[in-house]
N, C-alpha and C. Protein backbone atom coordinates (compact mmCIF):
# COMPACT_ATOMS: atom_id res chain seq x y z
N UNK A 1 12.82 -20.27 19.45
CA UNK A 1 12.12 -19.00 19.52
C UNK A 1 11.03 -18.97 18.45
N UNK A 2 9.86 -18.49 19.13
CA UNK A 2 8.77 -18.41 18.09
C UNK A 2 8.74 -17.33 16.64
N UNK A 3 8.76 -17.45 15.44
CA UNK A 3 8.82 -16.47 14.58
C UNK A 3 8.07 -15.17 14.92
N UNK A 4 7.10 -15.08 15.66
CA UNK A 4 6.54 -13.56 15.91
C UNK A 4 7.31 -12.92 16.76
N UNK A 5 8.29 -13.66 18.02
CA UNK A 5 9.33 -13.21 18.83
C UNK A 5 10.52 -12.53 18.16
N UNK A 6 10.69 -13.67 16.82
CA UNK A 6 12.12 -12.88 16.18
C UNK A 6 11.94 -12.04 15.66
N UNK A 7 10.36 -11.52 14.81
CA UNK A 7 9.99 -10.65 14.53
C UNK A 7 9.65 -9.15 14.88
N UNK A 8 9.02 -9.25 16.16
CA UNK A 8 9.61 -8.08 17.24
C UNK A 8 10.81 -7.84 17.90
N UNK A 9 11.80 -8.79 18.53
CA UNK A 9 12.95 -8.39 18.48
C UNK A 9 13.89 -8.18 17.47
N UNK A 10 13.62 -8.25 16.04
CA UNK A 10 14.50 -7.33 14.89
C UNK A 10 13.86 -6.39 14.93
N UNK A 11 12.42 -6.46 14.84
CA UNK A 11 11.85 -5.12 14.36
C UNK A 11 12.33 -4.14 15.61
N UNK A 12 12.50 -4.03 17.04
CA UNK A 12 12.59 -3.41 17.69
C UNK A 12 14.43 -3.12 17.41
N UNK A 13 15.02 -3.62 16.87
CA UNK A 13 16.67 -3.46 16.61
C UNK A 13 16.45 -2.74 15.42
N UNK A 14 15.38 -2.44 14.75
CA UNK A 14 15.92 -1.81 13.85
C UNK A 14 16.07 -2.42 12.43
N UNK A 15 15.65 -3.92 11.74
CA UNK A 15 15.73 -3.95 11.03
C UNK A 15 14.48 -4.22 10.04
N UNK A 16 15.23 -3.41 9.10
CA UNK A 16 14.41 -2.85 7.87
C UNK A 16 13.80 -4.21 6.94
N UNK A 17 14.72 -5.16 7.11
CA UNK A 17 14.40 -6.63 6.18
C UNK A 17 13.14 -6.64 7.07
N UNK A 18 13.01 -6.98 8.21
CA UNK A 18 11.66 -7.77 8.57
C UNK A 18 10.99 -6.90 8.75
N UNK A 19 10.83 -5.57 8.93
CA UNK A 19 9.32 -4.65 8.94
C UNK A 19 9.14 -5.47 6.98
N UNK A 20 9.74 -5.08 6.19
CA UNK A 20 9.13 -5.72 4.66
C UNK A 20 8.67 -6.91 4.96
N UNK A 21 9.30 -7.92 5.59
CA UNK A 21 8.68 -9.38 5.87
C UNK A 21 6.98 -9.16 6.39
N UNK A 22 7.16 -8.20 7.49
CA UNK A 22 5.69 -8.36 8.07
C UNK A 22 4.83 -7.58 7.47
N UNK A 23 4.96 -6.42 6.58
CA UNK A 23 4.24 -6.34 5.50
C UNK A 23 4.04 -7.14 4.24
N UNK A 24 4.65 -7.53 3.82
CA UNK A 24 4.13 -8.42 2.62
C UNK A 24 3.70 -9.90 3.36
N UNK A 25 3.80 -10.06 4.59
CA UNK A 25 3.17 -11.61 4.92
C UNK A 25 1.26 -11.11 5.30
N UNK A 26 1.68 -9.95 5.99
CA UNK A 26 0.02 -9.54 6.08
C UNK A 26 -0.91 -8.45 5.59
N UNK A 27 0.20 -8.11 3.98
CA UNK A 27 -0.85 -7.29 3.96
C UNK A 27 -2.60 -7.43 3.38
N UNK A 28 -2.11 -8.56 2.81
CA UNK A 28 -3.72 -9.06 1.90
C UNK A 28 -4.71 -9.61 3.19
N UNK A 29 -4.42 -10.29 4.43
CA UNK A 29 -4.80 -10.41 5.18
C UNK A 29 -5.58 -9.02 5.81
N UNK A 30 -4.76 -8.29 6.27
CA UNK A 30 -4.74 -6.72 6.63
C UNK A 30 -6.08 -5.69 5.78
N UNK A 31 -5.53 -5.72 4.38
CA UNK A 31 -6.86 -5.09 3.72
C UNK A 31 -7.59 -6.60 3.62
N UNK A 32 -8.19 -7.25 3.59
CA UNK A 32 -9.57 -8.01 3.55
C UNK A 32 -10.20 -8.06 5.10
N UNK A 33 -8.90 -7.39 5.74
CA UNK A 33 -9.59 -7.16 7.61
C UNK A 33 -10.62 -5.88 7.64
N UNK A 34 -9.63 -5.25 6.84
CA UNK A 34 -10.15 -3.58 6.80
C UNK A 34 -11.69 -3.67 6.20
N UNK A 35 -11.54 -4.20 5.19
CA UNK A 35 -12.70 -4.42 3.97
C UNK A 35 -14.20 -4.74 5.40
N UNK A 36 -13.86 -5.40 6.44
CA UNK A 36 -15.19 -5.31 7.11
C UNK A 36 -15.45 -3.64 7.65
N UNK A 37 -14.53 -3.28 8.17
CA UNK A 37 -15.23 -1.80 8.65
C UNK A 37 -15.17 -0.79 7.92
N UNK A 38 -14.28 -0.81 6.57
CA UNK A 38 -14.95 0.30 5.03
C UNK A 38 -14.88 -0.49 3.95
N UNK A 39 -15.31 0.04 2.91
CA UNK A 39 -15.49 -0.07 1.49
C UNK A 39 -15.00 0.73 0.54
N UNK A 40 -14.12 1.54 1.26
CA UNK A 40 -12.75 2.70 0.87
C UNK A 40 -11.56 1.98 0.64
N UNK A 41 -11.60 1.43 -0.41
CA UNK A 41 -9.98 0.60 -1.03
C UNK A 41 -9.24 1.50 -0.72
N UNK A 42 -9.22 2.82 -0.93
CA UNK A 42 -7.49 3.96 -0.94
C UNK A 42 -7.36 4.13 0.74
N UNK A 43 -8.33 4.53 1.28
CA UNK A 43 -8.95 4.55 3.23
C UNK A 43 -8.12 3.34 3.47
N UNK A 44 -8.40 2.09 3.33
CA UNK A 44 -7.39 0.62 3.84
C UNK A 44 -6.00 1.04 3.64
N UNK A 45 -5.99 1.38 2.05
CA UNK A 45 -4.49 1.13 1.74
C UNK A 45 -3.50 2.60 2.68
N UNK A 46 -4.13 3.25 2.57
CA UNK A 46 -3.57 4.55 3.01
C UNK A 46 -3.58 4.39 4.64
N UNK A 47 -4.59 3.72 5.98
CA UNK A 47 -4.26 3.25 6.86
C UNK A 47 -3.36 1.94 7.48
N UNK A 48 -3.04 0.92 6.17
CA UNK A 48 -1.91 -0.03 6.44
C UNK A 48 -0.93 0.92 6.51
N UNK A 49 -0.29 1.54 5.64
CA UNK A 49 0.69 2.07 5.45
C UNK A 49 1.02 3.07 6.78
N UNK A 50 -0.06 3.54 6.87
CA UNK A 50 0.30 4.76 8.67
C UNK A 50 0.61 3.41 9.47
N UNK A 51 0.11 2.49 9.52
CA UNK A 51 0.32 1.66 11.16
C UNK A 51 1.77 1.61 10.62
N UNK A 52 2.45 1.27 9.40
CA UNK A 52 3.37 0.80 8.95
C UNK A 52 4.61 1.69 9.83
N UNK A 53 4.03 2.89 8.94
CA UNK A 53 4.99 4.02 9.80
C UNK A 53 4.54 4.03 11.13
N UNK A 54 3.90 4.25 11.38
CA UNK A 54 3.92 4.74 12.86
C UNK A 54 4.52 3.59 13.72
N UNK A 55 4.82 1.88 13.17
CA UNK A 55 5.78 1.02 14.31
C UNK A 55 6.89 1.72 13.59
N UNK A 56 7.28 1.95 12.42
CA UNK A 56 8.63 2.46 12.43
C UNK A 56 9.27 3.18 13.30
N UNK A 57 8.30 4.56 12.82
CA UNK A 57 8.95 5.48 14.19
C UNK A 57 8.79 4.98 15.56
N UNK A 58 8.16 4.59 15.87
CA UNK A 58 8.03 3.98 17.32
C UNK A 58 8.51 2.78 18.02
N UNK A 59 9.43 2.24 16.77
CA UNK A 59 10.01 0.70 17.33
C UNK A 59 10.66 0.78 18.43
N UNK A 60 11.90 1.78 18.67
CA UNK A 60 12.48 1.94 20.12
C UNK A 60 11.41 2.09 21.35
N UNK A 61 10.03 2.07 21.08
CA UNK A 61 9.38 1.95 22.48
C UNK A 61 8.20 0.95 22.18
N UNK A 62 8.62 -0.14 21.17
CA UNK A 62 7.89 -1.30 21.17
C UNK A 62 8.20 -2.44 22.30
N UNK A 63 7.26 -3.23 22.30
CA UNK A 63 7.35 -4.44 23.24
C UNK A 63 6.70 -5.60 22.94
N UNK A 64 7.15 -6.82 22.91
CA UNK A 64 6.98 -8.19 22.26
C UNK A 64 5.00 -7.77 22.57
N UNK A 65 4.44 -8.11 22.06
CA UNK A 65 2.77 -7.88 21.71
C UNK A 65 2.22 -9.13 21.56
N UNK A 66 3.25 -10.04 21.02
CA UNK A 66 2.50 -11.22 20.90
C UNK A 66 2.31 -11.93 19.42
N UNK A 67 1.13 -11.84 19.05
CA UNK A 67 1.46 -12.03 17.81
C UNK A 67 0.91 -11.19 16.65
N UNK A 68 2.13 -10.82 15.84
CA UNK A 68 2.24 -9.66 14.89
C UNK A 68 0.70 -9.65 14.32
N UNK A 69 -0.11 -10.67 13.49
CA UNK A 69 -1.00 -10.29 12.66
C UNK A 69 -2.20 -9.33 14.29
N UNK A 70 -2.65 -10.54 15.07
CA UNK A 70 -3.43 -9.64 15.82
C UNK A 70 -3.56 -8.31 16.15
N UNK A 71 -1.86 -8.57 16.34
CA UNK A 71 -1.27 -6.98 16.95
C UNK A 71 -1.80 -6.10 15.36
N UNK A 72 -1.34 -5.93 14.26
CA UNK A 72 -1.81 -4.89 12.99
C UNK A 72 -2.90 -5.04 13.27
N UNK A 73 -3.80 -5.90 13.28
CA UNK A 73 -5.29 -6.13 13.02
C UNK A 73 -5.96 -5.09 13.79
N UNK A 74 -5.38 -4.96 15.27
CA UNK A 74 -6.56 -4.53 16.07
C UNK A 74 -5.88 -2.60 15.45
N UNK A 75 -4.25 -2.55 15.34
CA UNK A 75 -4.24 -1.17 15.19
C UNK A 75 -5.17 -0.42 14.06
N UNK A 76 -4.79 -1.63 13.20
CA UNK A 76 -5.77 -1.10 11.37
C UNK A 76 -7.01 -1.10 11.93
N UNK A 77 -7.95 -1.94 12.70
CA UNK A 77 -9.60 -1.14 13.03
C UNK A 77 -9.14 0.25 13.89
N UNK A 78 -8.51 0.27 14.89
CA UNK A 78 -8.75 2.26 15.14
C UNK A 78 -8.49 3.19 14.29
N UNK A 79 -6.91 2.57 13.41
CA UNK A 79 -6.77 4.15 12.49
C UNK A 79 -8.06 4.07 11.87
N UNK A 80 -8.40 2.87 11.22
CA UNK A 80 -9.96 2.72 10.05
C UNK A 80 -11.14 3.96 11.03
N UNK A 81 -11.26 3.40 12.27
CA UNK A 81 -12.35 3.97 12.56
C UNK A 81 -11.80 5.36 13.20
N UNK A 82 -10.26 6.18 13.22
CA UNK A 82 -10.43 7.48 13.94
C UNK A 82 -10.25 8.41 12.26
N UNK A 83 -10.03 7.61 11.43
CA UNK A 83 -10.24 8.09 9.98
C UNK A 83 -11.71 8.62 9.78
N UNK A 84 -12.29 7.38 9.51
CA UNK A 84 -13.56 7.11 9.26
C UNK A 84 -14.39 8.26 9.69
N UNK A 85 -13.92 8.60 11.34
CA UNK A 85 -14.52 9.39 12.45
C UNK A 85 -14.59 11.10 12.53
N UNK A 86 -12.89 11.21 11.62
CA UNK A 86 -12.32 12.70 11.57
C UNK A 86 -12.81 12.91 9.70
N UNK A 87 -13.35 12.11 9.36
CA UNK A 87 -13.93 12.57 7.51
C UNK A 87 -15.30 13.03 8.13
N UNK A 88 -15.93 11.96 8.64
CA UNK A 88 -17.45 12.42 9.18
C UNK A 88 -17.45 14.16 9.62
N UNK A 89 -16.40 14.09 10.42
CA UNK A 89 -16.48 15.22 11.59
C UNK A 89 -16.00 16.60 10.01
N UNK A 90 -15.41 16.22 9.20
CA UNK A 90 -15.25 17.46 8.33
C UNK A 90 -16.08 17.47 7.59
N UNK A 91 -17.32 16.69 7.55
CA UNK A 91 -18.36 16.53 6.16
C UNK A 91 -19.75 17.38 7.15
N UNK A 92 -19.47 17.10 8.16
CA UNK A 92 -20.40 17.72 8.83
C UNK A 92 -20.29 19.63 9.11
């Protein structure tokens, strides 16, 4: 079994060891992803952490994705950009 497989099927069981595994394997990856669409160090750090939670709460209706880094990558550019999108919209 491929490690991104065992990785979604714990994470979808529920365990807490490997959501930490797949954060600390991507998070420096993760913010230097972010770093292309802001220049808001606390904005990155404060949107890893929502995708973080939000597979938490949502693991019971996860499904193998493939592979984990892609899978954060593409979620961290929308929160980045519906962030990015809803600051604009209050500055205006």
């Amino acid at each position: 079994m491929k490690k991104d497989e065992l990785f979604w099927q714990k994470l979808m069981q529920g365990d807490k060891k490997v959501v930490e595994e797949i954060f600390q394997l991507n998070v420096p990856v993760l913010f230097k992803y972010g770093r292309r669409f802001s220049d808001d160090d606390r904005l990155i750090d404060e949107c890893i952490l929502h995708i973080f939670l939000d597979i938490w709460k949502n693991r019971l209706n996860l499904r193998n994705e493939g592979e984990i880094k892609i899978f954060l990558m593409k979620k961290l550019r929308k929160k980045i950009e519906q962030k990015a999108s809803s600051t604009q919209l209050k500055r205006a």
